[in-house]
C-alpha atoms as a PDB file:
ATOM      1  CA  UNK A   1       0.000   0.000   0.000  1.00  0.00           C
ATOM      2  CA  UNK A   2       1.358   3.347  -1.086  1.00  0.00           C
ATOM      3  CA  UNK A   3       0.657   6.401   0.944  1.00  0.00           C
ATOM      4  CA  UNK A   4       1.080  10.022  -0.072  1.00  0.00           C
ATOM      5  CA  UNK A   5       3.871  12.165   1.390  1.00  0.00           C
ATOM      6  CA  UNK A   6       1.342  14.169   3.671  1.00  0.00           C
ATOM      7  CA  UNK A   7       0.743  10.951   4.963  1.00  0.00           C
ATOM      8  CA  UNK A   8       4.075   9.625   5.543  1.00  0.00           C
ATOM      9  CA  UNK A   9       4.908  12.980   7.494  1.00  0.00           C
ATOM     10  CA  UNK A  10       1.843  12.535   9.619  1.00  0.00           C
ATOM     11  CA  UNK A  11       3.212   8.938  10.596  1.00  0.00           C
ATOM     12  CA  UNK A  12       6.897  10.023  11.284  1.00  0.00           C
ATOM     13  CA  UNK A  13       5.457  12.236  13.596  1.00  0.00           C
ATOM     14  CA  UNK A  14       3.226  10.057  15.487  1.00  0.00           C
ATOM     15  CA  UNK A  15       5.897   7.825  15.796  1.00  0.00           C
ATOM     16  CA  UNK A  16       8.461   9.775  16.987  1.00  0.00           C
ATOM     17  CA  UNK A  17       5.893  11.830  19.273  1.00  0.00           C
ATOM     18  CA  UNK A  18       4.818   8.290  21.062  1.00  0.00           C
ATOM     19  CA  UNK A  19       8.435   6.636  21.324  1.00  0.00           C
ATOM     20  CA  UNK A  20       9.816  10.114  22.974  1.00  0.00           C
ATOM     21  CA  UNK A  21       6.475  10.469  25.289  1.00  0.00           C
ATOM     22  CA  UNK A  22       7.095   6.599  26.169  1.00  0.00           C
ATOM     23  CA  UNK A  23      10.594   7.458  26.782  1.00  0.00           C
ATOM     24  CA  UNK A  24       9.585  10.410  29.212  1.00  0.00           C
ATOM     25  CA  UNK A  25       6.934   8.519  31.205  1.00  0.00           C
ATOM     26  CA  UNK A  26       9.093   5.014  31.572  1.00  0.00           C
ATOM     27  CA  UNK A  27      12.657   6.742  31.786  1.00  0.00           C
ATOM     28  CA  UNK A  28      11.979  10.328  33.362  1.00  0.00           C
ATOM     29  CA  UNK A  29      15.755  10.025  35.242  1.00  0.00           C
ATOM     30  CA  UNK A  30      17.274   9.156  32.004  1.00  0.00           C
ATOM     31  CA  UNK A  31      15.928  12.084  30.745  1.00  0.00           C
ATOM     32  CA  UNK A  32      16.704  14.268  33.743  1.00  0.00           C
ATOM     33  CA  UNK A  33      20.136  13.250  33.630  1.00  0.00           C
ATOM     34  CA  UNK A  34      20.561  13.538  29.808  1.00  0.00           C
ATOM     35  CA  UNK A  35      19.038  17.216  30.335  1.00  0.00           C
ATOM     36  CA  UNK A  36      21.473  17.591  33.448  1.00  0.00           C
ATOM     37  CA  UNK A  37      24.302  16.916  31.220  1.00  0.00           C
ATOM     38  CA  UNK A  38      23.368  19.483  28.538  1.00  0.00           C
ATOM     39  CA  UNK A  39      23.032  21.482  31.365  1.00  0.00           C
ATOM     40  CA  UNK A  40      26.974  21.470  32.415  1.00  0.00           C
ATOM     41  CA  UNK A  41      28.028  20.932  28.801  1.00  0.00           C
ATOM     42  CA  UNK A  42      26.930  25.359  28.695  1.00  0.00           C
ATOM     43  CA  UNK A  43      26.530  26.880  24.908  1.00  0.00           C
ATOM     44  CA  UNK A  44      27.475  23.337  23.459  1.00  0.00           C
ATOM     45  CA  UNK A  45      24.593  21.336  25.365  1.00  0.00           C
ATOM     46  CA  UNK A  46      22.345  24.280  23.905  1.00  0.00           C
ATOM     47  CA  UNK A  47      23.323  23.765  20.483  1.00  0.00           C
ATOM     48  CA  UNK A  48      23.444  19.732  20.896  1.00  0.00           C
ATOM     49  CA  UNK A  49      19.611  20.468  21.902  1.00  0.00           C
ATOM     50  CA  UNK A  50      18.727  22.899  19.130  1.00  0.00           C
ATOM     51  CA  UNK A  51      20.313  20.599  16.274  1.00  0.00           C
ATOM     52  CA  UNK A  52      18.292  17.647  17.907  1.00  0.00           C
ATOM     53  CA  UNK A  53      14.576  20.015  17.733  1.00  0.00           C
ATOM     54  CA  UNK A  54      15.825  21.830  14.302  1.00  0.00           C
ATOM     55  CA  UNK A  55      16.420  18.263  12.776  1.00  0.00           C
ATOM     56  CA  UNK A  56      12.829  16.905  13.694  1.00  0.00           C
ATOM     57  CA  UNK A  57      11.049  20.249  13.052  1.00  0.00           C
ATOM     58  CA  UNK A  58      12.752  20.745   9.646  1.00  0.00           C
ATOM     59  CA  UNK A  59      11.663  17.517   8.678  1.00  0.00           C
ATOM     60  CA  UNK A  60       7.713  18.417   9.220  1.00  0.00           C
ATOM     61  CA  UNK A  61       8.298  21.598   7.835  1.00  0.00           C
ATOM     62  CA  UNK A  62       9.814  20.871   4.792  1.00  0.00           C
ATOM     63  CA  UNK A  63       7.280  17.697   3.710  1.00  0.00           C
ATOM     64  CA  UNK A  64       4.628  18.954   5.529  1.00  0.00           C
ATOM     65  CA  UNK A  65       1.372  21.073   3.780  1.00  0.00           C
ATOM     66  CA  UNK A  66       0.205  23.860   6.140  1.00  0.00           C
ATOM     67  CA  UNK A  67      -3.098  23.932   4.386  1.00  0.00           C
ATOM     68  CA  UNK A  68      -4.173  20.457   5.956  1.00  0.00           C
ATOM     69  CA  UNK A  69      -5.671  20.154   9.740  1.00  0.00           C
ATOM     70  CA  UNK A  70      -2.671  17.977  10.036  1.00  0.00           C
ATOM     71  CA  UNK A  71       0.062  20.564   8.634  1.00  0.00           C
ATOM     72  CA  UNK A  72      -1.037  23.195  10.864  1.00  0.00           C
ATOM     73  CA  UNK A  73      -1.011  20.433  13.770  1.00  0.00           C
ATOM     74  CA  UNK A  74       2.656  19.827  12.708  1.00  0.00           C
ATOM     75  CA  UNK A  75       3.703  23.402  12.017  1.00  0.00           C
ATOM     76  CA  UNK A  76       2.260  24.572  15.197  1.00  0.00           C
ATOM     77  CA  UNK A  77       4.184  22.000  17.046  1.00  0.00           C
ATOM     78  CA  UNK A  78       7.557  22.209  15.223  1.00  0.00           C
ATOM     79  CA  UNK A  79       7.412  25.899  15.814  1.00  0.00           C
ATOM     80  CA  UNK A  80       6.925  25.275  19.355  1.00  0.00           C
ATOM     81  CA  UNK A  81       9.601  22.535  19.361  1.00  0.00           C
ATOM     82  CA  UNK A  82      12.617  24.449  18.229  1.00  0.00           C
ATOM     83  CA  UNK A  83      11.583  27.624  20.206  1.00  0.00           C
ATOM     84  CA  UNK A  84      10.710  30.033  17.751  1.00  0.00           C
ATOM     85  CA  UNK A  85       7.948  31.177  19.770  1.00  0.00           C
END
């Protein structure tokens, strides 16, 4: 079965949205310490961070239509993601 590239988009992000909010509720140390050691790392645990968030969000961006429910779902959350707002 072939799906379209809207699609596709939609199920990248699902999938990465429920393996990281999995992650958070059945490894929330793991996390803490992971954020902990951005943290110390200063400018360079900011940029680690940012080129984790810009990778993801350009992804949506770039394949995703904003003229879709589920483009300005994505959009709206990518935006949010990599702190533009």
């Amino acid at each position: 079965m072939a799906y379209d590239l809207q699609t596709c988009v939609a199920i990248y992000a699902a999938a990465h949205f429920i393996i990281v909010g999995l992650s958070h509720l059945f490894r929330p140390r793991a996390w803490a310490q992971f954020f902990v050691l951005l943290a110390r790392a200063g400018e360079a645990g900011v940029l680690a961070h940012s080129l984790i968030s810009l990778f993801f969000g350009a992804m949506l961006v770039a394949f995703s239509r904003p003229g879709t429910q589920v483009g300005v779902a994505l959009l709206v959350t990518t935006v949010v993601m990599i702190g533009l707002v």
